[in-house]
Protein backbone atom coordinates (compact mmCIF):
# COMPACT_ATOMS: atom_id res chain seq x y z
CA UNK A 1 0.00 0.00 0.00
CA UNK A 2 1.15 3.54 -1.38
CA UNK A 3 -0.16 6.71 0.44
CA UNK A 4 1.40 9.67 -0.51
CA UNK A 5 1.27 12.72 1.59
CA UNK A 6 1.96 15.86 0.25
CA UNK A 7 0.99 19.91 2.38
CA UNK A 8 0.40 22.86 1.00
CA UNK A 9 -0.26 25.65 3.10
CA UNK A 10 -2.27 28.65 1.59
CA UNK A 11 -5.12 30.87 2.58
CA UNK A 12 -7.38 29.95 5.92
CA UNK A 13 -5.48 26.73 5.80
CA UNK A 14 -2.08 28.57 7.02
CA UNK A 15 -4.26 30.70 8.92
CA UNK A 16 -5.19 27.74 11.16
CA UNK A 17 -1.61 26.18 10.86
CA UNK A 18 0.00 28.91 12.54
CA UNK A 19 -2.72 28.95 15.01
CA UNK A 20 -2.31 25.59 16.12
CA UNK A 21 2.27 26.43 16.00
CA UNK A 22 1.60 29.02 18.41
CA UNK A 23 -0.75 26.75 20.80
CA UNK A 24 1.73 24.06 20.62
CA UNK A 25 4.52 26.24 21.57
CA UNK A 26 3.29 27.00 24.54
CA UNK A 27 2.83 23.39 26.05
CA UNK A 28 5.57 22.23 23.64
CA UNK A 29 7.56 20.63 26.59
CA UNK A 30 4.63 19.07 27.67
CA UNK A 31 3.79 18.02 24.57
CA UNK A 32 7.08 16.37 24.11
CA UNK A 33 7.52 14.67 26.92
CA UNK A 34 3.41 12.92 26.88
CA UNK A 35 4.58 11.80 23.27
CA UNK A 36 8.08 10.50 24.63
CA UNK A 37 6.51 8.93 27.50
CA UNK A 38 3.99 7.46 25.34
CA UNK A 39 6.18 6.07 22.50
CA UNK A 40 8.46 4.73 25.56
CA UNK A 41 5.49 2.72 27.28
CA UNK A 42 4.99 1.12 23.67
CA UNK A 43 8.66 0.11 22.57
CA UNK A 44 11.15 1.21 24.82
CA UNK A 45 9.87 2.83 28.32
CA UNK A 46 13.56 2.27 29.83
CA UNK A 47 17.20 0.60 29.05
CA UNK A 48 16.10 -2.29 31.25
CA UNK A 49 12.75 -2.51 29.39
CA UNK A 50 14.05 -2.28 25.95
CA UNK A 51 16.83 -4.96 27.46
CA UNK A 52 14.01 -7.19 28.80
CA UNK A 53 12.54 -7.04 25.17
CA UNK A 54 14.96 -7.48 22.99
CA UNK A 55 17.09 -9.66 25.24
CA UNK A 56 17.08 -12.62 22.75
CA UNK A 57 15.62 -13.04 19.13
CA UNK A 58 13.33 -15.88 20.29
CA UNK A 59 11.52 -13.34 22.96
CA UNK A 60 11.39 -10.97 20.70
CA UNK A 61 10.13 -13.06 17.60
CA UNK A 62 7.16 -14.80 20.26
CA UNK A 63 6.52 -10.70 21.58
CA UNK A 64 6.36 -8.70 18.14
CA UNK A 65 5.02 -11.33 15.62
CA UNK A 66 1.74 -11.36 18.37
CA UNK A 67 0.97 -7.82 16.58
CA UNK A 68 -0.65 -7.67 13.80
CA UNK A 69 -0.32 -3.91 12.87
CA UNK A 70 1.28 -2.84 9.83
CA UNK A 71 4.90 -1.61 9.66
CA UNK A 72 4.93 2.07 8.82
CA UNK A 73 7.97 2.61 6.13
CA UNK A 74 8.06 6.00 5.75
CA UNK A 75 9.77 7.42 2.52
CA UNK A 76 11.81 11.43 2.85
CA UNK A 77 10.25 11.55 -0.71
CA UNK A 78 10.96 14.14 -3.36
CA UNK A 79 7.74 15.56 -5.38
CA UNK A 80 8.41 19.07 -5.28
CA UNK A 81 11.61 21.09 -5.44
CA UNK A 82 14.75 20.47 -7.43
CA UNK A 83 14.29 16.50 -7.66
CA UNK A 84 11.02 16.80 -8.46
CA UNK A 85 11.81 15.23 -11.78
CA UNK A 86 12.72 12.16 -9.89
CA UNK A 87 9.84 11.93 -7.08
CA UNK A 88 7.32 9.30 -8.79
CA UNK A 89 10.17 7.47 -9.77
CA UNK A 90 12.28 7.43 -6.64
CA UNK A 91 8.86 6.33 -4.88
CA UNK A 92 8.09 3.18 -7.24
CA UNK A 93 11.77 2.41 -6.27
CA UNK A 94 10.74 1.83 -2.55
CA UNK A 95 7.27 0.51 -3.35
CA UNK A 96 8.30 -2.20 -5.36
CA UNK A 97 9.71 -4.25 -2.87
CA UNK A 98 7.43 -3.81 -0.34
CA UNK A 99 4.36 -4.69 -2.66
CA UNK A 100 5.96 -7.19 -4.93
CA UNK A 101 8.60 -9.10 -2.63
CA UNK A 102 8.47 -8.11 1.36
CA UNK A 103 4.78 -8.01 1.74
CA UNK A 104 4.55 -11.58 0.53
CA UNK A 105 5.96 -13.48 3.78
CA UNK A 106 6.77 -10.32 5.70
CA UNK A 107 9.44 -10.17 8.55
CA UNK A 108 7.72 -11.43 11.90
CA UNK A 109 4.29 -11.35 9.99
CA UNK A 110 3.52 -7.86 9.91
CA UNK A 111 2.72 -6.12 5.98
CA UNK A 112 4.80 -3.16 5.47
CA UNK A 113 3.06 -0.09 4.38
CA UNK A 114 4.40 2.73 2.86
CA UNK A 115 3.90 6.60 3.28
CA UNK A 116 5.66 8.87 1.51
CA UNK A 117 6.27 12.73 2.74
CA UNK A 118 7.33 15.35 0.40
CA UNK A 119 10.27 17.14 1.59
CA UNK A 120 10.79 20.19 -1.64
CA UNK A 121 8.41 22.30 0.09
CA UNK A 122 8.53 21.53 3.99
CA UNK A 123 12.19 20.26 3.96
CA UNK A 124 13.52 17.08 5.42
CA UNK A 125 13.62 18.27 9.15
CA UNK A 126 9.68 18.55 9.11
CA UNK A 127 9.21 16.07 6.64
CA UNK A 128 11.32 13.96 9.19
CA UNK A 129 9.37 14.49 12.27
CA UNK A 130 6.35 14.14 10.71
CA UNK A 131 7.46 10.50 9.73
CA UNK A 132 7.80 9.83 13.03
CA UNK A 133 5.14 11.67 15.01
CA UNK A 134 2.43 11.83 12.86
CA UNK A 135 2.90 8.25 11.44
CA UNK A 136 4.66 6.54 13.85
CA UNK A 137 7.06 5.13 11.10
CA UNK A 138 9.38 2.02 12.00
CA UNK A 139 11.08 2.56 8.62
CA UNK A 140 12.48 5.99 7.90
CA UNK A 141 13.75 6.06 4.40
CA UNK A 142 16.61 8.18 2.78
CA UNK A 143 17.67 10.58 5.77
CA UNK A 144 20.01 12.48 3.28
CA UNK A 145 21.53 16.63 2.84
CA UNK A 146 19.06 18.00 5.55
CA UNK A 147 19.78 15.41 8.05
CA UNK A 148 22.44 17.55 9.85
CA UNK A 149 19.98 20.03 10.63
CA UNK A 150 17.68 17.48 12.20
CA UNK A 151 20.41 14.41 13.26
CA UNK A 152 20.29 15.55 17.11
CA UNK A 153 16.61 15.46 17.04
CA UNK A 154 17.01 11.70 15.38
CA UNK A 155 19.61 10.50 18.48
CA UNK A 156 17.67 11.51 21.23
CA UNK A 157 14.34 10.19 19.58
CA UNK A 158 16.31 6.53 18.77
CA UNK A 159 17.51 6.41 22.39
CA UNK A 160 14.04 6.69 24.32
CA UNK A 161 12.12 5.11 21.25
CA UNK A 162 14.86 2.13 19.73
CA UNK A 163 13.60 2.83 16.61
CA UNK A 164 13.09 4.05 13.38
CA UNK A 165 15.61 1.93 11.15
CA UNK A 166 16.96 3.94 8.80
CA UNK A 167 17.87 2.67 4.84
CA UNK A 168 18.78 5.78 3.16
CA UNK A 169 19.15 6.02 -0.71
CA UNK A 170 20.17 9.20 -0.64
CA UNK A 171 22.69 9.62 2.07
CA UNK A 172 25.71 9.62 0.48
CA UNK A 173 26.51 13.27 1.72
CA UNK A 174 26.34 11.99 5.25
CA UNK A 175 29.83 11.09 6.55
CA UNK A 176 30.59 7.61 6.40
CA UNK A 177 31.65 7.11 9.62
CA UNK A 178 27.98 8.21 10.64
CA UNK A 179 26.01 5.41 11.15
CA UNK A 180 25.96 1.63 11.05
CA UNK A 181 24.81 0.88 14.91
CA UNK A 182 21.74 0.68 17.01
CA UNK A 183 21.95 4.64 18.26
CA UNK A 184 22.17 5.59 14.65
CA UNK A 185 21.06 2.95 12.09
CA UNK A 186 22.16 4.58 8.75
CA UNK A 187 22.79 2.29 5.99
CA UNK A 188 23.61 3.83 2.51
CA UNK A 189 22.02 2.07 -1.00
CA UNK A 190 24.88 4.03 -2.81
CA UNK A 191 27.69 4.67 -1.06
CA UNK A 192 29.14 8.03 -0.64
CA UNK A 193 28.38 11.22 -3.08
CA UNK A 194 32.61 11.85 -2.93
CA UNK A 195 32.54 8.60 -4.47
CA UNK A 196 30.57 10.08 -7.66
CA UNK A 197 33.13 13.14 -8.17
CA UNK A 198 36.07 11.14 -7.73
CA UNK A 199 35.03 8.29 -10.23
CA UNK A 200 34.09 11.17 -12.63
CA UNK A 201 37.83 12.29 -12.31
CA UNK A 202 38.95 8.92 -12.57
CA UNK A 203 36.96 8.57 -15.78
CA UNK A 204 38.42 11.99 -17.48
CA UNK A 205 41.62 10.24 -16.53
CA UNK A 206 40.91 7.63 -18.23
CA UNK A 207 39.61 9.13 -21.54
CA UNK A 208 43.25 11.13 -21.58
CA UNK A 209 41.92 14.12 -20.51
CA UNK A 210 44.94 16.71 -19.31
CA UNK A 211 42.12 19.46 -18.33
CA UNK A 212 39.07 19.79 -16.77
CA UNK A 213 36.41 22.20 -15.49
CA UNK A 214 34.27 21.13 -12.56
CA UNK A 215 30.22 22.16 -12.67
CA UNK A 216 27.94 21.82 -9.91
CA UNK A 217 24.63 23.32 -8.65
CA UNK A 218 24.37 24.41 -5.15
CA UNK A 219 23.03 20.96 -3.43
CA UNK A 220 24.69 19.59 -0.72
CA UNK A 221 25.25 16.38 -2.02
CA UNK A 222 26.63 18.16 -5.25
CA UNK A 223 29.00 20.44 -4.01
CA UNK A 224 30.08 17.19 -1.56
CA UNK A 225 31.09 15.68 -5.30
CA UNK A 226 32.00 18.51 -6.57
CA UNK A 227 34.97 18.50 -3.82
CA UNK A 228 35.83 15.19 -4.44
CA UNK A 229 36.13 15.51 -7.88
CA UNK A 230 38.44 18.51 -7.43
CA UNK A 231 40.37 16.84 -4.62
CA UNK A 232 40.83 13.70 -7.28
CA UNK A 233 41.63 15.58 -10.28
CA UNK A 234 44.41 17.25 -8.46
CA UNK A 235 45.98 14.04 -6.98
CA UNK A 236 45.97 12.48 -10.40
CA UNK A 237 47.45 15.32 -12.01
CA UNK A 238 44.88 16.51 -13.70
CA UNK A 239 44.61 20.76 -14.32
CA UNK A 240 41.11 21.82 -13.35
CA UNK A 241 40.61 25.32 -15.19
CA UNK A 242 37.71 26.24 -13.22
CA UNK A 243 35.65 24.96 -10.85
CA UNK A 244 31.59 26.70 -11.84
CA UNK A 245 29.22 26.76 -8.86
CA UNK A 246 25.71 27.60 -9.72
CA UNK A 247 21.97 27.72 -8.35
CA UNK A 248 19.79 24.58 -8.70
CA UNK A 249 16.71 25.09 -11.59
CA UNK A 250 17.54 27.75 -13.64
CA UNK A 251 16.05 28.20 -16.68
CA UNK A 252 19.34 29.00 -18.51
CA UNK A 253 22.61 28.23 -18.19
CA UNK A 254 23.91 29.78 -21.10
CA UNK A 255 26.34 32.26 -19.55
CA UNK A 256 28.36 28.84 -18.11
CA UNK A 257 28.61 27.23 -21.69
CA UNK A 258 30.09 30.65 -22.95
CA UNK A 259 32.20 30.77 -19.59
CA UNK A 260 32.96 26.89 -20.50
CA UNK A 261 33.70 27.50 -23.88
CA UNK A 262 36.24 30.20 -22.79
CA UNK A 263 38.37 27.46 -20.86
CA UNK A 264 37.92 24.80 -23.56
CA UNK A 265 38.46 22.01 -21.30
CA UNK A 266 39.68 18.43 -22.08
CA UNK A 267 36.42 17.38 -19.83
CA UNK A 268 33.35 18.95 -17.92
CA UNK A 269 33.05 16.99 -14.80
CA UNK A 270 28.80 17.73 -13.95
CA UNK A 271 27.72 17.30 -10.48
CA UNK A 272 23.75 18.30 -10.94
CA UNK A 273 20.41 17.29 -11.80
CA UNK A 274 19.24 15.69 -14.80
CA UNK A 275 17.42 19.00 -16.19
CA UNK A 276 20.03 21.46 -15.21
CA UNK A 277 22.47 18.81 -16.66
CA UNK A 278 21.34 18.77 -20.13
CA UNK A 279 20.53 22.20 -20.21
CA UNK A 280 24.20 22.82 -19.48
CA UNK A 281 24.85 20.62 -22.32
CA UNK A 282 22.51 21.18 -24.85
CA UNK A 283 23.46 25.00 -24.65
CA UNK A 284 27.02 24.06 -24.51
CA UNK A 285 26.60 21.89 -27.98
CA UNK A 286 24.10 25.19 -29.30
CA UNK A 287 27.67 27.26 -29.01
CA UNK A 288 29.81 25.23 -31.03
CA UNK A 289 31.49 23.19 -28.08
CA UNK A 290 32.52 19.66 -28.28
CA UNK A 291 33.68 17.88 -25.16
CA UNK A 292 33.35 14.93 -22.99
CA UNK A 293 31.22 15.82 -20.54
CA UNK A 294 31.14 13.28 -17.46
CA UNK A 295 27.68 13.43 -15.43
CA UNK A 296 26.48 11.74 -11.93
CA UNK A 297 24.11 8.89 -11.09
CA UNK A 298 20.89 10.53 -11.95
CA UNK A 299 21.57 11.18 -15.58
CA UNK A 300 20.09 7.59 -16.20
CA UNK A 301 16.10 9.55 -15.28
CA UNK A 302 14.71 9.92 -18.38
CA UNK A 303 14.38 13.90 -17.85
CA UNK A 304 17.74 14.51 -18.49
CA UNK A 305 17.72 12.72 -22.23
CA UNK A 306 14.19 14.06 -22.58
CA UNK A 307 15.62 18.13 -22.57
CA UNK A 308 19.10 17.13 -23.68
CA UNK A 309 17.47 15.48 -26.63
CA UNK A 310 19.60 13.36 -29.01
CA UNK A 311 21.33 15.72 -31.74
CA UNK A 312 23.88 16.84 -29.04
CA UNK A 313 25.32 13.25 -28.39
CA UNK A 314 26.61 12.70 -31.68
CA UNK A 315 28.14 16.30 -32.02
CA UNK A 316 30.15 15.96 -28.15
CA UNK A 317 33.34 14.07 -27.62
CA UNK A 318 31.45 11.68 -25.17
CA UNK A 319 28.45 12.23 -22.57
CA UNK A 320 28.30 9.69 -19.56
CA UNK A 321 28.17 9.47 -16.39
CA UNK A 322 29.86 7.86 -13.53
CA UNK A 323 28.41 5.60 -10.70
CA UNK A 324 28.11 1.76 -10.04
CA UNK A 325 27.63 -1.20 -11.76
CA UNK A 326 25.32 -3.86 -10.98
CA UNK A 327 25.82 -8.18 -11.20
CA UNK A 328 24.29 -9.48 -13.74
CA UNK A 329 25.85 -12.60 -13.23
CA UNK A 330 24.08 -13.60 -10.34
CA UNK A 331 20.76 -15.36 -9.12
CA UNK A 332 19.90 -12.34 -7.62
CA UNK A 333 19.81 -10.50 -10.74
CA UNK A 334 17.70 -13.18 -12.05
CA UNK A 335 15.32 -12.71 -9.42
CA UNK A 336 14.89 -9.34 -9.59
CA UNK A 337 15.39 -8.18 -13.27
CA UNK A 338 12.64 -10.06 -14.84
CA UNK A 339 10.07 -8.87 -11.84
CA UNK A 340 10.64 -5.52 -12.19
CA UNK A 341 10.87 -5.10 -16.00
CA UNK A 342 7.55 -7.54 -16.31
CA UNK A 343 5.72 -6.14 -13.60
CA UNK A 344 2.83 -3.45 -14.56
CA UNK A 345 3.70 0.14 -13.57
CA UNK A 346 7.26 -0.03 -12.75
CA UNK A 347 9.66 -1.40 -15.69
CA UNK A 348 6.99 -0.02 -18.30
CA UNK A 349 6.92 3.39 -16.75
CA UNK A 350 10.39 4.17 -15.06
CA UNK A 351 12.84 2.08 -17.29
CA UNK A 352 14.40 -0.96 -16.94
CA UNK A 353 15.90 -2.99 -14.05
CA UNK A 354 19.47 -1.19 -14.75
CA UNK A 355 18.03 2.03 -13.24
CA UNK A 356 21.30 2.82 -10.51
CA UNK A 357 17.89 3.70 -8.01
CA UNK A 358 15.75 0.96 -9.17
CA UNK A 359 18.54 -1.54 -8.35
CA UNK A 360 20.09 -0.25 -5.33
CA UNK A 361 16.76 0.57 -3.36
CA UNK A 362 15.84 -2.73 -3.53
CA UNK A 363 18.98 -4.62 -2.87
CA UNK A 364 18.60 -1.82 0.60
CA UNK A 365 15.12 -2.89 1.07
CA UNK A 366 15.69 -6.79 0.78
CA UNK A 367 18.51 -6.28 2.87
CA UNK A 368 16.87 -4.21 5.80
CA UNK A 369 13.84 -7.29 5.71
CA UNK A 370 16.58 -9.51 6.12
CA UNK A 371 18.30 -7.59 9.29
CA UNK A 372 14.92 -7.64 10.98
CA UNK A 373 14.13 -11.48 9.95
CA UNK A 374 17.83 -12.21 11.78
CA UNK A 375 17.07 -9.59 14.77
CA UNK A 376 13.34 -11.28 15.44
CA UNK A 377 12.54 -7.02 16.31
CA UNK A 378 12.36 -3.82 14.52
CA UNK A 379 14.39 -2.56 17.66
CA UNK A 380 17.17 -0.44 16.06
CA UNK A 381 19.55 -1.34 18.80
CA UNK A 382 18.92 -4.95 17.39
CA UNK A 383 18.28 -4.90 13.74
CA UNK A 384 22.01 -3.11 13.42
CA UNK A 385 24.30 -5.32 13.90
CA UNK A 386 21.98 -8.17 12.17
CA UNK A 387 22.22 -5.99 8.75
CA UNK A 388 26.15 -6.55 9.42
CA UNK A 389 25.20 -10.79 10.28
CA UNK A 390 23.15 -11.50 7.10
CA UNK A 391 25.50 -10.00 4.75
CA UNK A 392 28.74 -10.82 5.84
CA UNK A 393 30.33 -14.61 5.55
CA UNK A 394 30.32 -17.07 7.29
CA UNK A 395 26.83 -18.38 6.17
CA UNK A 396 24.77 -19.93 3.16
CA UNK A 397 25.23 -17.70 0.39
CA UNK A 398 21.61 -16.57 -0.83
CA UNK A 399 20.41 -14.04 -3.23
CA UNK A 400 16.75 -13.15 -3.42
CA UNK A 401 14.31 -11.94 0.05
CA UNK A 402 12.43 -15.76 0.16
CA UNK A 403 15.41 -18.01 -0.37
CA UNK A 404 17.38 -15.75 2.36
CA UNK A 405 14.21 -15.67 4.75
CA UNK A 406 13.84 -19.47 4.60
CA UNK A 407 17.24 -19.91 5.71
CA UNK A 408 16.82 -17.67 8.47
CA UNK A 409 13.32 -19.25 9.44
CA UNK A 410 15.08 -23.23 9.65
CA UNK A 411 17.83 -20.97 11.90
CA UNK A 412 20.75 -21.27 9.44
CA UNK A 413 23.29 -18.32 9.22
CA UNK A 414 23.30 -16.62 5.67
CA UNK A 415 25.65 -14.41 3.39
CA UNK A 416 23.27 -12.28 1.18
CA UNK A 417 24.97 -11.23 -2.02
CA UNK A 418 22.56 -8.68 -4.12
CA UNK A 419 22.78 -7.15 -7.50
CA UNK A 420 24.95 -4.50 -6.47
CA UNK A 421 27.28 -6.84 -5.04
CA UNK A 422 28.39 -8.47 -1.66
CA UNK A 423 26.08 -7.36 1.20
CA UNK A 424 29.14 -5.90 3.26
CA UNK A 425 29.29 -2.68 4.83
CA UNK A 426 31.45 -0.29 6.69
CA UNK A 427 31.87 0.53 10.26
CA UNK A 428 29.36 3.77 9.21
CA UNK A 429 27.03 1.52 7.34
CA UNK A 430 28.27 2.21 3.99
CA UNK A 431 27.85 -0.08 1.26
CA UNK A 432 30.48 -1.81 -1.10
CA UNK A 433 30.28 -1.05 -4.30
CA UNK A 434 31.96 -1.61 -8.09
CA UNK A 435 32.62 1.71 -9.59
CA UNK A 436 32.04 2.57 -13.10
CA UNK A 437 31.27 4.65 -15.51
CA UNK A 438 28.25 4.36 -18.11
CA UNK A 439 28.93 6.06 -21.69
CA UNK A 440 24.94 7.46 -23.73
CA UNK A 441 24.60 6.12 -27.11
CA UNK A 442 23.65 8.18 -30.09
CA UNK A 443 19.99 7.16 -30.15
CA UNK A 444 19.74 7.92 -26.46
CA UNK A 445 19.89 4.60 -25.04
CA UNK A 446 22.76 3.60 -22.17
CA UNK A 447 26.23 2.10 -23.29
CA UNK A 448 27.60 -0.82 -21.38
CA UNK A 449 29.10 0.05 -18.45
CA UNK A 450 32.86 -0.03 -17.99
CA UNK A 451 34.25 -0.97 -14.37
CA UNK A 452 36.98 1.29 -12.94
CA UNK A 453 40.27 -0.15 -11.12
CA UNK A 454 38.68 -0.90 -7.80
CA UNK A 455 41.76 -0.67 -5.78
CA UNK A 456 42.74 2.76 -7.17
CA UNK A 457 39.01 3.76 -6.38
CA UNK A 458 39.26 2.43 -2.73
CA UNK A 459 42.44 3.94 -2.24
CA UNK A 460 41.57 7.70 -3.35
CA UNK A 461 37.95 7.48 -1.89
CA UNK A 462 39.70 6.78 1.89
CA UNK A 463 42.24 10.14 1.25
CA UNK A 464 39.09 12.42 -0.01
CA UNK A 465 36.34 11.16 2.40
CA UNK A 466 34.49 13.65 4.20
CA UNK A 467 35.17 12.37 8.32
CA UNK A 468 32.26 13.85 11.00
CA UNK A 469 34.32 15.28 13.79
CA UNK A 470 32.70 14.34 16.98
CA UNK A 471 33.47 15.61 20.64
CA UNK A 472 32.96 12.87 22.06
CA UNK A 473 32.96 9.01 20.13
CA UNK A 474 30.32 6.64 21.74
CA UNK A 475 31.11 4.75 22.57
CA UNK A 476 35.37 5.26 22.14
CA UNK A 477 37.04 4.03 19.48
CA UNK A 478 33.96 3.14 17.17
CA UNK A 479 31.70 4.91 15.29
CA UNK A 480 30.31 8.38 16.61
CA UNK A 481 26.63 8.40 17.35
CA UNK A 482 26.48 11.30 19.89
CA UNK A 483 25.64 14.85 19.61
CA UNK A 484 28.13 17.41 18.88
CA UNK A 485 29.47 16.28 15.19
CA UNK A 486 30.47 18.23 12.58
CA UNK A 487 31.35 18.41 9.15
């Protein structure tokens, strides 16, 4: 089930919004602690409490699979502001396996159902908190470039409520030693945004570029890249010319080309959204320019070939963009390619199964079911380390949500392997993940992707990561899940 949730205030409506702010300010401490206390009493009403539940999976299994209520999985969804483009698309993403896989023999018997909250016009924060106390969602989903404005909100809710788990697909700008354990369950679907802007680097290395100019819009997660890809370009050796910082949805970006043109890079290294992006281009090509221009994960939404059109390939050195590969020599790609691709409303309206969100949502998804099938709760503080258990050897190697979950349910230990690869992830819950970079044909369609030296990619991506600097590590020596972090 799909309900999507979208606010917008006008007229008597704000009128009566802004009545009921100013009420609520006033009792606002109340207010939070009845809702604490509340929330507490249901999952987690003290340590020894949340101890006594969750002390063993068998206890917890007999205790949660008694309810029958629906799991809320609430989705930080985008169907206004700059992603807008994406929003319907990024939604089917999570649906899908929910509806088509999950909600078939779901974890401890209880469906999931999804909500999803627009966060263009509120922003994340409030889109956020109204996940959790509106909807009372078990499941937050893709906690991305608001969530330091809202993360100490997040800890103190986890530690009086254990929960919500939280798979993001877009939290690559989060530091990646954020995350990963119970007090702050962040587990990435696509590994860090420094990882885009260094492969794209990597790539203009690899197409002999000597030159580049770097182009982003100002988005957090962009400008993250756009670092990277700086950062990279200089440790290879690379000259960048200029590096072009620019609002998000302009109209035109004409005056760049002609500032582009100017520089006459080797390369144009984009770190933006698929309408800004072919904009850029398709005025670029409109000038007379001719370059290889190397582009980020969400160049593979049909918007950006939709404005780019597909005159300009043929007339630019190359256009591609850089981001990860998927198995397709695998079971698990077996399972899930032909399901999406034949399923009504998803393949025949998004794209196909090689969609870089299609694919790594629901390898996240499956493996989130899987961490709370091995945990017997939806208790963060237990489902953590479990996402860490079910995809890491030793174990029976399985590859789809109902051959993994039958294992589990005859008590066997598993390895799940997905199509974006192994199941492994960092300390910070980040994912592993192939690099590579995916060339556009001349008709429009995608190129076969071509895999970058993982090693070098490891190497560079551990010099240029972005590290939170925390006051105090909690607890020391592992990953930082206290107040007080910055970066």
């Amino acid at each position: 089930m799909r309900i999507r949730s979208k606010r917008f205030a006008s007229g008597l409506i704000l009128l009566f919004v802004l009545a009921l702010v100013a009420a609520a300010c006033s009792s606002d401490d109340e207010a939070s602690d009845t809702t604490a206390a509340d929330d507490t009493t249901t999952t987690a009403a003290t340590a020894d409490e949340t101890t006594t539940t969750a002390a063993t999976a068998d206890e917890t299994t007999t205790t949660e699979a008694m309810s029958s209520e629906p799991v809320i999985v609430c989705e930080l969804a985008y169907f206004t502001g700059e992603f807008a483009a994406y929003g319907p698309s990024l939604t089917a993403d999570v649906e899908f396996p929910i509806s088509q896989v999950i909600n078939a023999d779901p974890p401890l018997g209880r469906e999931w159902q999804l909500i999803s909250e627009d966060i263009g016009t509120p922003g994340e924060a409030q889109a956020a908190r109204i996940c959790l106390e509106q909807h009372n969602a078990e499941i937050l989903v893709s906690q991305a470039h608001g969530y330091r404005q809202y993360r100490d909100y997040m800890l103190e809710y986890i530690a009086e409520n254990d929960k919500p788990l939280g798979p993001t697909v877009h939290g690559g700008s989060i530091p990646g030693n954020i995350g990963g354990v119970g007090s702050e369950p962040l587990f990435r679907a696509q590994g860090l945004d420094e990882g885009l802007g260094m492969t794209g680097s990597l790539e203009a290395q690899r197409q002999g570029a000597a030159t580049v100019v770097v182009f982003a819009t100002q988005v957090e997660g962009f400008q993250l890249a756009a670092n990277a890809a700086v950062a990279t370009a200089e440790a290879l050796g690379l000259e960048v010319l200029d590096r072009i910082d620019v609002p998000a949805e302009q109209p035109s970006y004409g005056a760049e080309a002609q500032r582009i043109a100017g520089l006459n890079p080797d390369a144009v290294i984009v770190q933006a959204g698929s309408v800004e992006s072919a904009t850029l281009i398709k005025q670029s090509a409109e000038a007379g320019l001719s370059l290889a221009w190397i582009g980020e994960t969400g160049w593979i939404q049909p918007e950006f070939i939709e404005t780019l059109g597909t005159e300009p390939i043929s007339s630019q050195k190359s256009i591609g963009y850089a981001a990860f590969a998927y198995n397709s020599d695998t079971p698990a790609w077996e399972f899930y390619q032909p399901l999406w691709d034949d399923t009504p409303g998803y393949g025949d309206e998004f794209g196909d199964a090689t969609d870089q969100y299609h694919f790594s949502t629901y390898d996240l998804m499956t493996h989130t079911a899987l961490g709370v099938v091995k945990a017997g709760s939806y208790a963060a503080s237990a489902v953590a380390p479990a996402m860490f258990e079910v995809g890491d050897p030793p174990g029976t190697v399985c590859y789809s949500y109902p051959a993994c979950k039958a294992l589990l349910d005859a008590g066997e230990d598993i390895d799940y392997e997905g199509v974006t690869g192994p199941g492994t992830y960092s300390a910070g819950g980040v994912n592993a993940l192939v690099q590579s970079y995916t060339p556009f044909n001349a008709d429009g369609t995608v190129g076969e992707a071509i895999l970058l030296d993982p090693t070098l990619a490891l190497d560079t991506l551990s010099i240029i990561a972005v590290q939170a600097e925390c006051e105090t590590p909690n607890p020391a020596g592992t990953n930082p899940a206290s107040p007080g972090c910055e970066w």
